[in-house]
C-alpha atoms as a PDB file:
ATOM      1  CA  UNK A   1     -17.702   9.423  13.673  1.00  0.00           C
ATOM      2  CA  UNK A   2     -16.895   6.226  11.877  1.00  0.00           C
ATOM      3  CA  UNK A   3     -13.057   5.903   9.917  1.00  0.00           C
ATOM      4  CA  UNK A   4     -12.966   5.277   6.376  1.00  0.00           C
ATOM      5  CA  UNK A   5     -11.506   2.182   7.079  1.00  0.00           C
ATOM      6  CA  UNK A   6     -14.519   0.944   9.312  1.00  0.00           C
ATOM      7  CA  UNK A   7     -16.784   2.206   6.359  1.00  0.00           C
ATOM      8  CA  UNK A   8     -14.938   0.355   3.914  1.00  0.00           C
ATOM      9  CA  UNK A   9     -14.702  -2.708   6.122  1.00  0.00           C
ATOM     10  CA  UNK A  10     -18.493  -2.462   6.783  1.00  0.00           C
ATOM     11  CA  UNK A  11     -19.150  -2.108   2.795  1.00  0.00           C
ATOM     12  CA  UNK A  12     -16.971  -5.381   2.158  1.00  0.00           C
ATOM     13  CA  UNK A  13     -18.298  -7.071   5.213  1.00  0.00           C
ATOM     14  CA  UNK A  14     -22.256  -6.768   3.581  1.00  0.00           C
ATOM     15  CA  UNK A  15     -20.614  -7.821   0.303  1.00  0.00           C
ATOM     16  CA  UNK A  16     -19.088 -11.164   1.415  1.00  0.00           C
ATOM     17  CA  UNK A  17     -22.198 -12.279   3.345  1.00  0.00           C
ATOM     18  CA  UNK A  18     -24.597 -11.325   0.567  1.00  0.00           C
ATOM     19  CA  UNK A  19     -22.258 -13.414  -2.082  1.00  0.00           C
ATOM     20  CA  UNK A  20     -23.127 -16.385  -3.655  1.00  0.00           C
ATOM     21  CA  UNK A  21     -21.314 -19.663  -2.531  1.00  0.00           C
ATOM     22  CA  UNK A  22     -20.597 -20.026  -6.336  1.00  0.00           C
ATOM     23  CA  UNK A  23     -18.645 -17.734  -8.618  1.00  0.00           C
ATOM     24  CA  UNK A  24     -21.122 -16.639 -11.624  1.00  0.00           C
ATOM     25  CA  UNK A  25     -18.578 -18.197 -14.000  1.00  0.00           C
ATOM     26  CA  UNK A  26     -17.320 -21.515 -14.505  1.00  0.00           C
ATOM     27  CA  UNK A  27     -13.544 -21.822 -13.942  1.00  0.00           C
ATOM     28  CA  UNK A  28     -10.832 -24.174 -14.348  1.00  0.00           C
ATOM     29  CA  UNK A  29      -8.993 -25.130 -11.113  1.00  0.00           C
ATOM     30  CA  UNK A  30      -7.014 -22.014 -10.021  1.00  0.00           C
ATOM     31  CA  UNK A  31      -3.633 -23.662  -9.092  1.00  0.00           C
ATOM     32  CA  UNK A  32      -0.949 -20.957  -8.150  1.00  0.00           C
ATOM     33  CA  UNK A  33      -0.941 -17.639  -6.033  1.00  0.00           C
ATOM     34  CA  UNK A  34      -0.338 -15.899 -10.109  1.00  0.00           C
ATOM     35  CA  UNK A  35      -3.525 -17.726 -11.338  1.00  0.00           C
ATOM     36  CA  UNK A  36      -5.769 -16.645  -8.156  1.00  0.00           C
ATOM     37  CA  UNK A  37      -4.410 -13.021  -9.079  1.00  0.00           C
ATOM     38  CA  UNK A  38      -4.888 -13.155 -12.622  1.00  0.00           C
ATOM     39  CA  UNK A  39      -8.747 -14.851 -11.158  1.00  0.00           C
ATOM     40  CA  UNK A  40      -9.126 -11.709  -8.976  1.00  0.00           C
ATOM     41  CA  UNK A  41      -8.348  -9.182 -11.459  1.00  0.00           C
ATOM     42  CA  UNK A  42     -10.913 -11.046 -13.840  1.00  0.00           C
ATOM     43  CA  UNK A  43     -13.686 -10.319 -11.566  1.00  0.00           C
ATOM     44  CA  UNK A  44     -12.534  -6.618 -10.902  1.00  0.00           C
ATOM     45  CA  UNK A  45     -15.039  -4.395 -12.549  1.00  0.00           C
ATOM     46  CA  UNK A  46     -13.385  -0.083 -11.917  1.00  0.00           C
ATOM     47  CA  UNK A  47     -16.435   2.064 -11.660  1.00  0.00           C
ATOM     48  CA  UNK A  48     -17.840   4.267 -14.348  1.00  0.00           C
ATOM     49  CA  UNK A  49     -15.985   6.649 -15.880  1.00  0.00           C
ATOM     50  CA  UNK A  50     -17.827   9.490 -14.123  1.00  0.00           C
ATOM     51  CA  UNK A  51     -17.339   7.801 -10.629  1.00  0.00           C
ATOM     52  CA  UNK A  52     -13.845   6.984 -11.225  1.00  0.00           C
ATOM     53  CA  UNK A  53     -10.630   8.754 -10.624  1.00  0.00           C
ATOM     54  CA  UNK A  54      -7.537   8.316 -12.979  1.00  0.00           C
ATOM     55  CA  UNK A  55      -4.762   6.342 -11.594  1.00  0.00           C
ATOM     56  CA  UNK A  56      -6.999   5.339  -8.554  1.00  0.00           C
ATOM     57  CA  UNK A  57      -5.199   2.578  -6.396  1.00  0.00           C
ATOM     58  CA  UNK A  58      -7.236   0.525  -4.087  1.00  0.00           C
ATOM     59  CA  UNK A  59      -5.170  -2.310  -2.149  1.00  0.00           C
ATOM     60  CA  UNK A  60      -7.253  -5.138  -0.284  1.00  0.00           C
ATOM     61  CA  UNK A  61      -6.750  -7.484   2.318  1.00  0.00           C
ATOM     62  CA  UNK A  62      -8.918 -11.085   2.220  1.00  0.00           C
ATOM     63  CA  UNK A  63      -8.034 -14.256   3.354  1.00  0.00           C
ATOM     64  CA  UNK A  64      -9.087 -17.600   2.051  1.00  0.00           C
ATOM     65  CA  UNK A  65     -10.306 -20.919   3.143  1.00  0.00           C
ATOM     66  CA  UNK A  66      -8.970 -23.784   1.224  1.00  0.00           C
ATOM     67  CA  UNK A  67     -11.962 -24.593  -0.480  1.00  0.00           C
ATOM     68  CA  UNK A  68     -11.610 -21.145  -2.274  1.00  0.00           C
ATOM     69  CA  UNK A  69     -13.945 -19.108  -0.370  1.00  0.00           C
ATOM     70  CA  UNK A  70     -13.054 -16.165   1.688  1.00  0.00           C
ATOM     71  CA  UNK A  71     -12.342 -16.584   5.314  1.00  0.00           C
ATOM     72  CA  UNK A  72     -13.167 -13.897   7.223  1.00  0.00           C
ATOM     73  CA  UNK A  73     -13.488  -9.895   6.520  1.00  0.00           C
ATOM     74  CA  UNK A  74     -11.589  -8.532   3.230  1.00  0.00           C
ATOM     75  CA  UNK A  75     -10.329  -4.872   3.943  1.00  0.00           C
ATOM     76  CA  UNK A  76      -9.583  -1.980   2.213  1.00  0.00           C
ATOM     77  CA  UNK A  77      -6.062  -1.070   3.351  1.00  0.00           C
ATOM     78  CA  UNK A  78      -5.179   1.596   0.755  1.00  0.00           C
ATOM     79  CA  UNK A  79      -6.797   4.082  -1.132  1.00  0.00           C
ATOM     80  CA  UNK A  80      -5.047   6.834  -3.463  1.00  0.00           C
ATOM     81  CA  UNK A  81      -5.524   9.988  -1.105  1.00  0.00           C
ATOM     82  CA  UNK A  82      -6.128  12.205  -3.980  1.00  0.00           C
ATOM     83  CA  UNK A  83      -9.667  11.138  -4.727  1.00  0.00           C
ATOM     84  CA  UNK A  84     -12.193  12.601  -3.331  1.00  0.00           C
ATOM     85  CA  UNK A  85     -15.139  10.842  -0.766  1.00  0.00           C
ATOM     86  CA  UNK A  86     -17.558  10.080  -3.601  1.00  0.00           C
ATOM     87  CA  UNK A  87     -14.873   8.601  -5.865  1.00  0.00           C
ATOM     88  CA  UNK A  88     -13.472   6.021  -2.720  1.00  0.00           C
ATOM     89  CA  UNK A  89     -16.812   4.842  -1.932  1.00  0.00           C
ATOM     90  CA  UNK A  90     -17.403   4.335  -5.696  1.00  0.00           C
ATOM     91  CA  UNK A  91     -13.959   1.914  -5.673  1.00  0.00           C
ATOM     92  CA  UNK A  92     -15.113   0.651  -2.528  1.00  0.00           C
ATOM     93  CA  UNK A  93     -18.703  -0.781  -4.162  1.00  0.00           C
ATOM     94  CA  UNK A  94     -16.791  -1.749  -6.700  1.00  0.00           C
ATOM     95  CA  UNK A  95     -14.510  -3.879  -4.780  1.00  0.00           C
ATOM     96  CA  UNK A  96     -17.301  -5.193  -3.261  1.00  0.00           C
ATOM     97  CA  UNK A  97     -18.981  -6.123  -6.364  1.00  0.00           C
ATOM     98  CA  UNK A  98     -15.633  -7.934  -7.230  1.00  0.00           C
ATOM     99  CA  UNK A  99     -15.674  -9.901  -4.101  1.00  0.00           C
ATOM    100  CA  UNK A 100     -19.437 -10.978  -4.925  1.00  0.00           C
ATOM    101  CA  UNK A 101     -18.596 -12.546  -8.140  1.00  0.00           C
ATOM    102  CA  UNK A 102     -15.499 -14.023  -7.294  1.00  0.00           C
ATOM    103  CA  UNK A 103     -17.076 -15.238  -4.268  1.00  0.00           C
ATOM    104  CA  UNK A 104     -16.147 -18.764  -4.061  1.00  0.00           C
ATOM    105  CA  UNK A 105     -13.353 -19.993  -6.348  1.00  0.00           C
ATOM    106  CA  UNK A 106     -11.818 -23.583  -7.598  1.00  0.00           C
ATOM    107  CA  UNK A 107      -8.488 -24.043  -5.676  1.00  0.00           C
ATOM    108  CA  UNK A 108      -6.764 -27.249  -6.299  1.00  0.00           C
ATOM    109  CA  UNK A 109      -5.789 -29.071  -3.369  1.00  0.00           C
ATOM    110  CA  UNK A 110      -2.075 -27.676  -3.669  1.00  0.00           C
ATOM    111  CA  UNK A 111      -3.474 -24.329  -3.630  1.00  0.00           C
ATOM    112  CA  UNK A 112      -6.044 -24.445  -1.037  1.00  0.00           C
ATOM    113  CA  UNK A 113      -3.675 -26.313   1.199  1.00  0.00           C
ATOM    114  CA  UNK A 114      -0.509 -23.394   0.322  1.00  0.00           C
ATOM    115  CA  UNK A 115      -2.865 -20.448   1.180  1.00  0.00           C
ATOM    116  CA  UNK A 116      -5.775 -21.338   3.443  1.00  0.00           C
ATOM    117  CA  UNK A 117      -5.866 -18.785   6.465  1.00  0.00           C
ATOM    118  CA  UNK A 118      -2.932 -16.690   4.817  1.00  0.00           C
ATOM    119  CA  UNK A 119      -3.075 -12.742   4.433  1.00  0.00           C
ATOM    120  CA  UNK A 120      -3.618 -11.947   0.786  1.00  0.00           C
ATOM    121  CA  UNK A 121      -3.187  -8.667  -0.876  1.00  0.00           C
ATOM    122  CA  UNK A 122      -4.523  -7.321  -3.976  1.00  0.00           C
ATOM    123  CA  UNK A 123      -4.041  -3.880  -5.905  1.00  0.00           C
ATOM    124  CA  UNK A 124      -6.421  -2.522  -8.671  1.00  0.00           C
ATOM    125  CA  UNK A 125      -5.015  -0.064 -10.528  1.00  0.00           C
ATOM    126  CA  UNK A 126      -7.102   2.306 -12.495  1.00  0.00           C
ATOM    127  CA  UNK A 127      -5.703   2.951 -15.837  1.00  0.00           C
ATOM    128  CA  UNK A 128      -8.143   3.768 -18.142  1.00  0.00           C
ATOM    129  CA  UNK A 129      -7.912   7.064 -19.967  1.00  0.00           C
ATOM    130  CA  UNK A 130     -10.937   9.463 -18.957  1.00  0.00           C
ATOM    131  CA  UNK A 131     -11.954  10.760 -22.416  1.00  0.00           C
ATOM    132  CA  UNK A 132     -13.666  14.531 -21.875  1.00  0.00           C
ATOM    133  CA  UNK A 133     -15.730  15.703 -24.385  1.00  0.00           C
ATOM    134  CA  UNK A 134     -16.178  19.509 -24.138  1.00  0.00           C
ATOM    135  CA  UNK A 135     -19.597  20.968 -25.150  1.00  0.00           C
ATOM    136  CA  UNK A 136     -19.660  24.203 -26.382  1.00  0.00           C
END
């Protein structure tokens, strides 16, 4: 029987190998640990409403080169333990989806050079008000 952690690190595992070298966006040089953050959370995509859970937390792991591109296998380390199976594996694509298109980013020198090899960690809050509409 597999962990959720080895399902989640198997899920981001697929997604960094299957990114592009390239982020889908052109960005300016990301130059502090705040703009590579503020880079991150750009890319972060929650899942859809239905999928989602309200005040979801999902905290990741990664590690970067300093060229900008990941360095070896991000994790899932955290995951609100209110939400169900189906709603973790939904944040878990979509961290994976982030990680695709913020697969390769611009570090300046300063940056790559401050972080290369270092444990990062990232949490994506879900905030969003879920909106019911009742039928009757």
């Amino acid at each position: 029987m597999f962990s959720r952690f080895q399902i989640a690190g198997e899920a981001l595992a697929i997604a960094a190998l299957s990114a592009s070298a390239v982020a889908q966006t052109a960005q300016a040089p990301i130059n502090t640990p705040t703009e590579l953050e503020a880079a991150l959370q750009a890319c972060w995509v929650p899942p859809p409403l239905e999928q989602s859970r309200p005040g979801m937390q999902v905290t990741v792991l990664m590690s970067f080169k300093r060229n900008g591109e990941l360095f070896g296998q991000p994790r899932i380390v955290f995951q609100s333990r209110e939400a169900s199976d189906t709603q973790r594996s939904s944040y878990r694509d979509a961290v994976a989806q982030m990680l695709k298109r913020c697969a390769s980013l611009p570090f300046t020198e300063a940056l790559g050079n401050l972080v290369a090899g270092q444990p990062f960690t990232m949490t994506f809050f879900d905030d969003r008000e879920q909106n019911l509409v009742l039928c009757h």
